[in-house]
C-alpha atoms as a PDB file:
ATOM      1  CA  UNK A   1       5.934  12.974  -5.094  1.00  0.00           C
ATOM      2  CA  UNK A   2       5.747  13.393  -9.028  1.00  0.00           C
ATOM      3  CA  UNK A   3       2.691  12.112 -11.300  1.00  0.00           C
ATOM      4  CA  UNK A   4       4.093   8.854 -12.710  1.00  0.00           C
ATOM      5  CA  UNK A   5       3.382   8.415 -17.103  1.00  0.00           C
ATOM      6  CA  UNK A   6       2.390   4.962 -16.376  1.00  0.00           C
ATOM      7  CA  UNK A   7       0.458   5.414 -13.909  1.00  0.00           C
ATOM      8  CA  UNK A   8      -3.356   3.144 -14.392  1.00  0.00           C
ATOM      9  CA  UNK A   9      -6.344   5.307 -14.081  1.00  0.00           C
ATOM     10  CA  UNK A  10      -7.830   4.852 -10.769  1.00  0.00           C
ATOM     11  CA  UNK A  11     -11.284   3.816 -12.675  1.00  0.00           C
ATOM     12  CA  UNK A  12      -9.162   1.128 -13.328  1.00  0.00           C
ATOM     13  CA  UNK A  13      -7.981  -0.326 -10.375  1.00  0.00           C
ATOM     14  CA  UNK A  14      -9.266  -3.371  -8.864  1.00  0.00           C
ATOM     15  CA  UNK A  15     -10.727  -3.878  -5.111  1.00  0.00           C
ATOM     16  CA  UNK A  16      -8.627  -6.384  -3.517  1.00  0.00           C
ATOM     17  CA  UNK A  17      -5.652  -6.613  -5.845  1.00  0.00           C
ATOM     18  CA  UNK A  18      -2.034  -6.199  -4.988  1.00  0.00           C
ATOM     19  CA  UNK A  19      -0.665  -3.208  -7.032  1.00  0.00           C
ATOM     20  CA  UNK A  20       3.368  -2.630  -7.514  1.00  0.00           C
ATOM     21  CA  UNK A  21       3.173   1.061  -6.893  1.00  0.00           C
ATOM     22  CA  UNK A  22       5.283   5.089  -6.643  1.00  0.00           C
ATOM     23  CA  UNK A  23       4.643   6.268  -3.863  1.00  0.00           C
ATOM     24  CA  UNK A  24       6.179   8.494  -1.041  1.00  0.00           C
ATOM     25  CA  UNK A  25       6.130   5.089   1.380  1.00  0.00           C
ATOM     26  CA  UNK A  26       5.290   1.880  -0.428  1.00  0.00           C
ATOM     27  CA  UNK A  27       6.470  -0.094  -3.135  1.00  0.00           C
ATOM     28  CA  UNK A  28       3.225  -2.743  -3.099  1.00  0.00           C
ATOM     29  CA  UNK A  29      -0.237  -2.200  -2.010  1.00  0.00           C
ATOM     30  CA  UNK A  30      -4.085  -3.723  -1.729  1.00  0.00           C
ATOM     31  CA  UNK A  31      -6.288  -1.564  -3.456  1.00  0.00           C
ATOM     32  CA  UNK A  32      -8.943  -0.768  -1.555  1.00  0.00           C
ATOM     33  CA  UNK A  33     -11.823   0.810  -3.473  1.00  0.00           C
ATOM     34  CA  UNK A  34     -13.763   2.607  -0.599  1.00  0.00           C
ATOM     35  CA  UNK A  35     -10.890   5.159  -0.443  1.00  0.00           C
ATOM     36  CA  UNK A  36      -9.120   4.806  -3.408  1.00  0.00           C
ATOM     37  CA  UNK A  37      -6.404   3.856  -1.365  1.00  0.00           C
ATOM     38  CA  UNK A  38      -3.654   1.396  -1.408  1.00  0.00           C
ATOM     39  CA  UNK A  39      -2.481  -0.551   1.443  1.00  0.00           C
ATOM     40  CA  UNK A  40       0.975  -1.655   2.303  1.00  0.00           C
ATOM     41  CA  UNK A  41       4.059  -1.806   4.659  1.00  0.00           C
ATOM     42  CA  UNK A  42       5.374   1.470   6.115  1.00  0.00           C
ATOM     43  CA  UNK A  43       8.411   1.849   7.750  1.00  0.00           C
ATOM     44  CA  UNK A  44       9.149   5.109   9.509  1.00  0.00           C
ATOM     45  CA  UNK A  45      12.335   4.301  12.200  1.00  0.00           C
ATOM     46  CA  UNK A  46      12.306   1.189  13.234  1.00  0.00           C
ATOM     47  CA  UNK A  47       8.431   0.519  13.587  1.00  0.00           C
ATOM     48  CA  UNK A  48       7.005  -1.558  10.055  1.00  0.00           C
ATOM     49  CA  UNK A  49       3.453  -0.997  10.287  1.00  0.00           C
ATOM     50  CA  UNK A  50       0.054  -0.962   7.190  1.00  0.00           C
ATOM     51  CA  UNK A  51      -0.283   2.375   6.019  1.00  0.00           C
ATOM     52  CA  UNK A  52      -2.724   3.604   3.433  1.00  0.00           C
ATOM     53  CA  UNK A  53      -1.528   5.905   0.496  1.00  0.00           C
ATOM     54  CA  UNK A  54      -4.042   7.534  -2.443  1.00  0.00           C
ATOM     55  CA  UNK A  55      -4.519   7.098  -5.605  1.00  0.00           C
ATOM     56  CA  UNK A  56      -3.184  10.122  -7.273  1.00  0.00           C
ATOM     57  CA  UNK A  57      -6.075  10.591  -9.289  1.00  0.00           C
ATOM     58  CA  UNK A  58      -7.847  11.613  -5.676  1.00  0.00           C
ATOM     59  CA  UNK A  59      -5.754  14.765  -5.853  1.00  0.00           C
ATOM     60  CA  UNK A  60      -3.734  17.044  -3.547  1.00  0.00           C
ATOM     61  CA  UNK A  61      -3.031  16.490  -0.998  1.00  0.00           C
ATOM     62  CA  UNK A  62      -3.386  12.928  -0.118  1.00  0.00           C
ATOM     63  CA  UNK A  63      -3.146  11.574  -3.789  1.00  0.00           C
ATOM     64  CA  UNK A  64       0.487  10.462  -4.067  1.00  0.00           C
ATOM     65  CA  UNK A  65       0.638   6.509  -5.056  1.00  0.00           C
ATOM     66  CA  UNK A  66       0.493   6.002  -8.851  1.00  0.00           C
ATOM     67  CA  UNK A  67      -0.203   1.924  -9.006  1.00  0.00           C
ATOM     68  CA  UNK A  68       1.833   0.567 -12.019  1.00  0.00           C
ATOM     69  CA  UNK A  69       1.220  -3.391 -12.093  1.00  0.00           C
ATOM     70  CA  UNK A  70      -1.310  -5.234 -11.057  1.00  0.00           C
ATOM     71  CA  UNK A  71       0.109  -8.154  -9.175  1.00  0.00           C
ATOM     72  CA  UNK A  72      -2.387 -10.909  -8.261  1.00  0.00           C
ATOM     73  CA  UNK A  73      -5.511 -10.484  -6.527  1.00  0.00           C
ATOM     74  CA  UNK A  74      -5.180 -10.942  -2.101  1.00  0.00           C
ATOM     75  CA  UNK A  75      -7.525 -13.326  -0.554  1.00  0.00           C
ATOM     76  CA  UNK A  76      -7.324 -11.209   2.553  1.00  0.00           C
ATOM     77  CA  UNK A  77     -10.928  -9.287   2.808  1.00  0.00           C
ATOM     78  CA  UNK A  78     -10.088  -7.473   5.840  1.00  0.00           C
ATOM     79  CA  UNK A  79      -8.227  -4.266   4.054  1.00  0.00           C
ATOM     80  CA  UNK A  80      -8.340  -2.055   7.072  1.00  0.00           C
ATOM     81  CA  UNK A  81      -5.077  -0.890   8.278  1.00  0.00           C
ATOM     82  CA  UNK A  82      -3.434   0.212  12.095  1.00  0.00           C
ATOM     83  CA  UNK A  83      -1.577   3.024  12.681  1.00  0.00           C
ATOM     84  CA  UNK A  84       1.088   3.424  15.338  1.00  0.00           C
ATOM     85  CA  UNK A  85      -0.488   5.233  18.510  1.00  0.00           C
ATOM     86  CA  UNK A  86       2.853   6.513  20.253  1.00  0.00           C
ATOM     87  CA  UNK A  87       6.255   6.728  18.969  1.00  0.00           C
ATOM     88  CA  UNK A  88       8.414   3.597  20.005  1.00  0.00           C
ATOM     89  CA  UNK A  89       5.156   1.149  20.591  1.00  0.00           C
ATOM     90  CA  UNK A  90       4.598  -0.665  18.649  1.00  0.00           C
ATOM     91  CA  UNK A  91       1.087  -0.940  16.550  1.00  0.00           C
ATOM     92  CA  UNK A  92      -1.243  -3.583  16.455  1.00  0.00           C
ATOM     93  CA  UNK A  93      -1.655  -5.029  13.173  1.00  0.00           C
ATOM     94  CA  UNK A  94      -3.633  -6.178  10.865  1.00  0.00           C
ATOM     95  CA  UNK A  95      -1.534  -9.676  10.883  1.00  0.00           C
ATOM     96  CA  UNK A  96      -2.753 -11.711   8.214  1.00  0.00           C
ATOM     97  CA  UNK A  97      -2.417  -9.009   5.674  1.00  0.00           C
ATOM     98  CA  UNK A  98       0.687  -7.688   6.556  1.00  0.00           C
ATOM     99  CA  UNK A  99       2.094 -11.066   6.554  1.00  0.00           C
ATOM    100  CA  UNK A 100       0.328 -11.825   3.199  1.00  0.00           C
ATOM    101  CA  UNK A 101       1.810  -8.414   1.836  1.00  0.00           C
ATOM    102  CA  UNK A 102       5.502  -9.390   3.129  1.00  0.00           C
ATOM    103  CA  UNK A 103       5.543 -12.963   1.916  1.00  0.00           C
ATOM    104  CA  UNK A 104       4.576 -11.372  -2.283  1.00  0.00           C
ATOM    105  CA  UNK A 105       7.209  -8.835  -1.631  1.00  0.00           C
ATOM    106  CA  UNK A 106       9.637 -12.153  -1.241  1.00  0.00           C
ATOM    107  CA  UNK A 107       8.262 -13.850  -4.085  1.00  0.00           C
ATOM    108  CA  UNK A 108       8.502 -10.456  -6.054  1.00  0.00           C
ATOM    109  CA  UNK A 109      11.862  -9.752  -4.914  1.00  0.00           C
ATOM    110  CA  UNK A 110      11.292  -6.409  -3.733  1.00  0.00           C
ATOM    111  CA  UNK A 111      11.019  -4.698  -0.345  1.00  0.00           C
ATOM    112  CA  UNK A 112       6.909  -3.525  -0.051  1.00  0.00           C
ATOM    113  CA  UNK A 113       8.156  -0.385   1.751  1.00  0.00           C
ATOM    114  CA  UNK A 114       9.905   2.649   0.007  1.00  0.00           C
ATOM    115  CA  UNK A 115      13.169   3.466   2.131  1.00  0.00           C
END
């Protein structure tokens, strides 16, 4: 993943916002401050699932999202994402914010997840 020239400065970023971001798996994420990460729809196969990327500015070898445009703030406070525990079962999720997530990636006209 490459440093993006437009990337806004992690000092920057705002706790609960939706970000359109570069990253290695998402195209839209919640910032979430504790972590400097960003939290969004992953797919990997056929499972969709919230994953958390860094803000580049955390450094290698996590940081690889570089948010571009801030979006809108979510009115979600539970950030806190679920990973898959097995391959082919499927995850539980954070439901409301995945859902919330997928329905401004419709409005937006994009996919959230980088294929």
């Amino acid at each position: 993943m490459r440093d993006h020239p437009d990337r806004i400065p992690m000092e920057q970023c705002q706790h609960g916002w939706l970000y359109r971001i570069y990253s290695r798996n998402l195209n839209l994420g919640v910032y979430r401050e504790s972590d400097h990460g960003f939290v969004g729809i992953r797919r990997k196969f056929t499972l969709r699932y919230l994953f958390a990327e860094f803000h580049w500015d955390t450094g290698e070898p996590y940081g690889t999202a570089n948010p571009l445009e801030a979006i809108c703030e979510c009115p979600i406070s539970s950030l806190d994402e679920y990973h898959p525990s097995a391959p082919n079962v499927y995850p539980e999720q954070n439901q409301e914010l995945f859902d919330w997530i997928e329905q401004q990636a419709q409005l937006l006209g994009v996919t959230p997840e980088s294929c």
